[in-house]
C-alpha atoms as a PDB file:
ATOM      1  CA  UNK A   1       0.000   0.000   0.000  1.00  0.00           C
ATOM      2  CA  UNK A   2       1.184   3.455  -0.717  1.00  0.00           C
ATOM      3  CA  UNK A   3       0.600   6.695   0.895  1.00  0.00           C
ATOM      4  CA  UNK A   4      -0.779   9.759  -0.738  1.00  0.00           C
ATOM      5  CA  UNK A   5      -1.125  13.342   0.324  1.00  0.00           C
ATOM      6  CA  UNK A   6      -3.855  15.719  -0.908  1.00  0.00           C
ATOM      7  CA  UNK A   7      -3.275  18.922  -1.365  1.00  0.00           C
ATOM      8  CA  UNK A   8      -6.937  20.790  -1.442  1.00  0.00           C
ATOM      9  CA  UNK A   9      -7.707  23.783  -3.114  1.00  0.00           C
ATOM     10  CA  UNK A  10      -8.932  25.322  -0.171  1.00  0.00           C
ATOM     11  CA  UNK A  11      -5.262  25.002   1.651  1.00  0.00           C
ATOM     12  CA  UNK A  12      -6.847  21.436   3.559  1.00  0.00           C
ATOM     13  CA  UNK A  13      -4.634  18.733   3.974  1.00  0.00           C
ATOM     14  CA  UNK A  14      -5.137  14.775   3.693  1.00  0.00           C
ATOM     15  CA  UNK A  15      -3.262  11.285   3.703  1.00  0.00           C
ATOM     16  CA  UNK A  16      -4.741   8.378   2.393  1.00  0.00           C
ATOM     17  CA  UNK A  17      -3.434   4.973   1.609  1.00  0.00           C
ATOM     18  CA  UNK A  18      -4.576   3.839  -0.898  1.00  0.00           C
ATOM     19  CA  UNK A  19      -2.567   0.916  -3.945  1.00  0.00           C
ATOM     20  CA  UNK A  20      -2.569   3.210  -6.662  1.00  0.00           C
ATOM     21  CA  UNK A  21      -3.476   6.844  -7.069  1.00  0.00           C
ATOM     22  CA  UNK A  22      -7.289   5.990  -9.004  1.00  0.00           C
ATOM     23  CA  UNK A  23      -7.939   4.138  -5.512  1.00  0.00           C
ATOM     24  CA  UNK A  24      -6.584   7.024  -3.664  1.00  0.00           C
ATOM     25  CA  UNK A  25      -8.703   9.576  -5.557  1.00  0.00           C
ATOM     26  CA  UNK A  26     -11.990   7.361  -5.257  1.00  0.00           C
ATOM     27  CA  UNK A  27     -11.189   6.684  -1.180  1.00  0.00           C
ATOM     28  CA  UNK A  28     -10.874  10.865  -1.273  1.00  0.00           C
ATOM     29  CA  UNK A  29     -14.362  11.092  -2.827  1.00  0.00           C
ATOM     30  CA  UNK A  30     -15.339  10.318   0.395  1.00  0.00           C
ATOM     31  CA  UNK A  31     -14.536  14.340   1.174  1.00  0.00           C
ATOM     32  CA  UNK A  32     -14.541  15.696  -2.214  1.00  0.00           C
ATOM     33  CA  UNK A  33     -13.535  15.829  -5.823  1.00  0.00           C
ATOM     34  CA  UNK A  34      -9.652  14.551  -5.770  1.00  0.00           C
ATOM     35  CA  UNK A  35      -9.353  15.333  -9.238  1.00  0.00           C
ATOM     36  CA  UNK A  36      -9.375  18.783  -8.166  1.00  0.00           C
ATOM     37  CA  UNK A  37      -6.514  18.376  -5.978  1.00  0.00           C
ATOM     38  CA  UNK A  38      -2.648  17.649  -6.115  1.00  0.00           C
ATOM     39  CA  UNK A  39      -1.677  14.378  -5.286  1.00  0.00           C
ATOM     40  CA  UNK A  40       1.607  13.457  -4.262  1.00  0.00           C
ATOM     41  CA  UNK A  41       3.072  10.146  -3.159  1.00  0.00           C
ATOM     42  CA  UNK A  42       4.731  10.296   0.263  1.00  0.00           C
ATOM     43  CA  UNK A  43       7.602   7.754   1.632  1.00  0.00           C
ATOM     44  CA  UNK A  44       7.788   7.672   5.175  1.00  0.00           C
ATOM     45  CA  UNK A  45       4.861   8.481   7.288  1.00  0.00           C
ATOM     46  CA  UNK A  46       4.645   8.675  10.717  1.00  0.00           C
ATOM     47  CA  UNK A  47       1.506   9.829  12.828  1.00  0.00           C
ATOM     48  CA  UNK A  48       0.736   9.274  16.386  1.00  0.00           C
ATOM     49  CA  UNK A  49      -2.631   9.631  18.097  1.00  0.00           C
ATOM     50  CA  UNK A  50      -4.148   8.884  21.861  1.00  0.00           C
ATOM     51  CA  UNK A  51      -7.529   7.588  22.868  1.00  0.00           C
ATOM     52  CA  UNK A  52      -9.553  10.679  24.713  1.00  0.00           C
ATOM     53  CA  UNK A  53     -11.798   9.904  27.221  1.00  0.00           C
ATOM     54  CA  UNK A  54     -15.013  10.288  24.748  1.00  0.00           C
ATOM     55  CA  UNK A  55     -13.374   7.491  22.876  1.00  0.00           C
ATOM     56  CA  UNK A  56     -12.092  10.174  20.214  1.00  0.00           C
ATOM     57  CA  UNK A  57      -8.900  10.444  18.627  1.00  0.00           C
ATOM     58  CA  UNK A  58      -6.065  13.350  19.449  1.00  0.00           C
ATOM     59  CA  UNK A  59      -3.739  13.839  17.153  1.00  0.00           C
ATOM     60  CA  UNK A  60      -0.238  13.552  19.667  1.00  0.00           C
ATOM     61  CA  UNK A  61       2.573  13.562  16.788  1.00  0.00           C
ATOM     62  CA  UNK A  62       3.398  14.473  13.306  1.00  0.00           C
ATOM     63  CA  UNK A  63       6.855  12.072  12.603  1.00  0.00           C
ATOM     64  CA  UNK A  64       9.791  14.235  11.349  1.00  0.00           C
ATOM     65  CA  UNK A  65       9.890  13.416   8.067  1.00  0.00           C
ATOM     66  CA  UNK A  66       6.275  13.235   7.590  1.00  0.00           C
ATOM     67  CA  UNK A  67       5.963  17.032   8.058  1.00  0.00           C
ATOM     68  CA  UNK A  68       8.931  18.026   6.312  1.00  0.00           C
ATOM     69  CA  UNK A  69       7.194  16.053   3.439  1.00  0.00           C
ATOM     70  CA  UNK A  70       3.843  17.739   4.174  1.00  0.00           C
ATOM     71  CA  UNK A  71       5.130  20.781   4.542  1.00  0.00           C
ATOM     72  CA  UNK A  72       7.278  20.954   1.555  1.00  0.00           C
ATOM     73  CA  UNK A  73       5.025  19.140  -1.049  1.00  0.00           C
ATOM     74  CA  UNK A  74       1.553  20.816   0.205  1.00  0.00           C
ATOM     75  CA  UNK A  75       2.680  24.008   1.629  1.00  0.00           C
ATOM     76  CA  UNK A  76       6.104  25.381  -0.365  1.00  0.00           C
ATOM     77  CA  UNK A  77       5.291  29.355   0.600  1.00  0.00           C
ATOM     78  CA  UNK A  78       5.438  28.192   4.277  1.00  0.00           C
ATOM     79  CA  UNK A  79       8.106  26.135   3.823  1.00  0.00           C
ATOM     80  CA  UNK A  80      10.433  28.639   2.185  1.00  0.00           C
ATOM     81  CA  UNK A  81       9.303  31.220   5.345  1.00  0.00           C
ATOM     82  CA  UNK A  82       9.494  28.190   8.292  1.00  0.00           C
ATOM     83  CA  UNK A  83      12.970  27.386   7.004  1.00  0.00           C
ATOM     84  CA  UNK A  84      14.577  30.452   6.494  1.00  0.00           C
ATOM     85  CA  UNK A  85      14.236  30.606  10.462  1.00  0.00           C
ATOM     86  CA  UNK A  86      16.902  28.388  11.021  1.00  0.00           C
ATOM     87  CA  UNK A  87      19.688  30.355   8.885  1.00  0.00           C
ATOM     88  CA  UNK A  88      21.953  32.178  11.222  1.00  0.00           C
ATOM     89  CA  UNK A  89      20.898  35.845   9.569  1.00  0.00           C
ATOM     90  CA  UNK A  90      17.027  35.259  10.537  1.00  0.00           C
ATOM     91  CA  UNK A  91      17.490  35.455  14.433  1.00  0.00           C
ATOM     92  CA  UNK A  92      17.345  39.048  14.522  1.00  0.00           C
ATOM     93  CA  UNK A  93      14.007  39.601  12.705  1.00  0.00           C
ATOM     94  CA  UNK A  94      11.833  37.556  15.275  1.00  0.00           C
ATOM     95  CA  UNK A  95       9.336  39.979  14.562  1.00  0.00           C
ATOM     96  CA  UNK A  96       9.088  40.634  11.140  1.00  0.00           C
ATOM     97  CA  UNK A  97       9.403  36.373  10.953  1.00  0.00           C
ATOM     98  CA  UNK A  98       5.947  35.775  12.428  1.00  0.00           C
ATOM     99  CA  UNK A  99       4.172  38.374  10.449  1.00  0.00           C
ATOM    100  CA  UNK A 100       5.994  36.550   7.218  1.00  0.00           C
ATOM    101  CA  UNK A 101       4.426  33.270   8.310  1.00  0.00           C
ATOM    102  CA  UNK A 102       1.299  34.930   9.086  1.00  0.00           C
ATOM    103  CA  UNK A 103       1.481  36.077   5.515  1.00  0.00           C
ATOM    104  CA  UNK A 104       2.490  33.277   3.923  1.00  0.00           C
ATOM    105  CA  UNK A 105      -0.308  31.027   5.771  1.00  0.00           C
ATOM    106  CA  UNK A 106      -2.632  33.278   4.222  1.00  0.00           C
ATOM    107  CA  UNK A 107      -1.186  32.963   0.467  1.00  0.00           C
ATOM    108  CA  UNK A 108      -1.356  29.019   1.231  1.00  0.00           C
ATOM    109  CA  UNK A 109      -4.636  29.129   1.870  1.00  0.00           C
ATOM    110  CA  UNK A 110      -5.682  30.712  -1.068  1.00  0.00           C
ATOM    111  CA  UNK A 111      -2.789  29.745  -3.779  1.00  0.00           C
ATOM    112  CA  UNK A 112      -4.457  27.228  -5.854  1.00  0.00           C
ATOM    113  CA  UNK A 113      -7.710  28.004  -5.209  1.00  0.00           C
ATOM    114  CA  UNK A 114      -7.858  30.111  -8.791  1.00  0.00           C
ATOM    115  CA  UNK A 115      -6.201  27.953 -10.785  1.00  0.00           C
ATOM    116  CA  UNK A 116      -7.906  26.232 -13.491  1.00  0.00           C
ATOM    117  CA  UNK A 117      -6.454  22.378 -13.232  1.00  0.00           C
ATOM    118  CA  UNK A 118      -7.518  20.256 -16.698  1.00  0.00           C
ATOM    119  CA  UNK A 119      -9.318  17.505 -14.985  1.00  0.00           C
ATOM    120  CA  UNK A 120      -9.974  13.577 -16.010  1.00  0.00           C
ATOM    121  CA  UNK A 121     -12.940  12.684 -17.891  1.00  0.00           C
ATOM    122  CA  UNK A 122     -15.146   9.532 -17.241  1.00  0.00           C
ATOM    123  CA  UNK A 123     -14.901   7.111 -19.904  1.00  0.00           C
ATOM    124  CA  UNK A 124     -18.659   6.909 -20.755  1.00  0.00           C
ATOM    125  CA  UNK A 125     -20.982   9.587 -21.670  1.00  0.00           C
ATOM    126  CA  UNK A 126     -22.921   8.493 -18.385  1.00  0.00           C
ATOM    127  CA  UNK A 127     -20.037   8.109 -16.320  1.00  0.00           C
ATOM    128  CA  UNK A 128     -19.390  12.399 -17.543  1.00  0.00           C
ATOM    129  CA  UNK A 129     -23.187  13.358 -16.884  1.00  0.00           C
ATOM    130  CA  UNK A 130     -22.509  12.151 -13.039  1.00  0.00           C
ATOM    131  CA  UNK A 131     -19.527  13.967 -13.085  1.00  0.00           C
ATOM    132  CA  UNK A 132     -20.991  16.990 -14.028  1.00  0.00           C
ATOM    133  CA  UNK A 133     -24.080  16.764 -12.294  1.00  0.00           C
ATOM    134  CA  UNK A 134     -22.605  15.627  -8.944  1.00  0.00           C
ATOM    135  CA  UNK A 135     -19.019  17.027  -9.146  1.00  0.00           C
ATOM    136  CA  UNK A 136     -17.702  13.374  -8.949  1.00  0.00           C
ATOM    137  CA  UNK A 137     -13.546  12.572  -9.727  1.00  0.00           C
ATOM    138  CA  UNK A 138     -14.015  10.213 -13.280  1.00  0.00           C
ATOM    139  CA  UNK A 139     -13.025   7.055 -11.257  1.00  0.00           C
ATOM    140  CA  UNK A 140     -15.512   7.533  -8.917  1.00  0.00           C
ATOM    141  CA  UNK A 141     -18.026   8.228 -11.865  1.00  0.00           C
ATOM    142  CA  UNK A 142     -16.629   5.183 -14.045  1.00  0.00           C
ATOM    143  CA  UNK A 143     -17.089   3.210 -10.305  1.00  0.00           C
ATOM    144  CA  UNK A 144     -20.581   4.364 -10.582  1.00  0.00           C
ATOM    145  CA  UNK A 145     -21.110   3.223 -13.901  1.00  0.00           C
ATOM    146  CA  UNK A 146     -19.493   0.157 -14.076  1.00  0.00           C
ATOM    147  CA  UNK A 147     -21.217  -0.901 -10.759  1.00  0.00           C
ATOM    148  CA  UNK A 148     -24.742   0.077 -12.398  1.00  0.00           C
ATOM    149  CA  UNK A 149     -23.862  -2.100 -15.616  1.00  0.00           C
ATOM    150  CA  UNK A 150     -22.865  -5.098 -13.973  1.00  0.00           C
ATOM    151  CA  UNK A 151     -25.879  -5.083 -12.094  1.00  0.00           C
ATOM    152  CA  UNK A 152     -28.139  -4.747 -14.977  1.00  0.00           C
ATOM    153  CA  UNK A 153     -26.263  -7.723 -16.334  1.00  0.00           C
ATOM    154  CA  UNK A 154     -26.827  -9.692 -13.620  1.00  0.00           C
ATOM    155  CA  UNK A 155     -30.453  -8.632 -13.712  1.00  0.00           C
ATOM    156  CA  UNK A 156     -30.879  -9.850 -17.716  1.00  0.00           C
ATOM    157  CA  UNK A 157     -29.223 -13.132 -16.651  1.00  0.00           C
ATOM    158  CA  UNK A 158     -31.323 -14.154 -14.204  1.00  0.00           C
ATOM    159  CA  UNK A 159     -34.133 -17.034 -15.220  1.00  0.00           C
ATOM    160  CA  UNK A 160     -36.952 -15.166 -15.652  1.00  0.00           C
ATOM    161  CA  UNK A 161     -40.384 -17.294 -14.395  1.00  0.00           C
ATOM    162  CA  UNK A 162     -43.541 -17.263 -16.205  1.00  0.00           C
ATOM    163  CA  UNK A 163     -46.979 -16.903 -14.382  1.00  0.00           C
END
């Protein structure tokens, strides 16, 4: 299994394994239209969470690698600003650092939210009517379709009884 991250339009972040990136894209339906998103494949990942007393889920760690990954693939703006820090000349603009991260949160946020991204088609002409109609990624659409066809096959093979 392989481990993608999805990089939302909206600046949202999520992981999902998945064994290819079609499977990734139609667990993602799940919270939107992958196809809209980037996608990239991750290597290490490393999360760590605790059982609250609700029986919820708190998120206690992000591995090392797994945010430097997140954080460079999803978020480069950030990235640049977060690791400039560490250079030697940045300690003497504490100030002026958090209003760059401030600023570059906010260009996050908002950087791919206006660009136009050429997305997949479904491979029938029902399969693109869902899409359209119910802003579906085209392998959840041709899931959709294919599931619907095999059915009615099944349906047309079945003995039918005369009364």
């Amino acid at each position: 299994m392989r481990v993608f991250l999805c990089r939302w339009p909206n600046g949202d972040v999520s992981i999902v394994g998945a064994r290819d990136k079609a499977e990734a894209v139609a667990l993602l339906d799940e919270l939107g239209n992958a196809d809209r998103a980037a996608l990239t494949q991750m290597g290490e990942f490393l999360i760590d969470f605790s059982l609250d007393d609700t029986g919820g889920l708190n998120l206690c760690h992000i591995g090392e690698s797994t945010y430097d990954r997140i954080m460079e693939k999803a978020y480069p703006l950030l990235w640049n600003v977060l690791t400039s820090a560490r250079s030697p000349r940045a300690k003497g603009r504490r100030r002026t650092h958090a209003q760059m991260v401030r600023e570059a949160v906010e260009s996050e946020r908002f950087r791919l939210s206006g660009r136009k991204k050429r997305l997949p088609k479904a491979s029938t002409e029902l399969g693109k009517r869902l899409q359209a109609e119910h802003d579906l990624a085209a392998v959840t659409a041709n899931q959709l379709v294919d599931r619907y066809a095999r059915k009615k096959l099944e349906e047309s093979d079945e003995p039918k009884t005369v009364h």
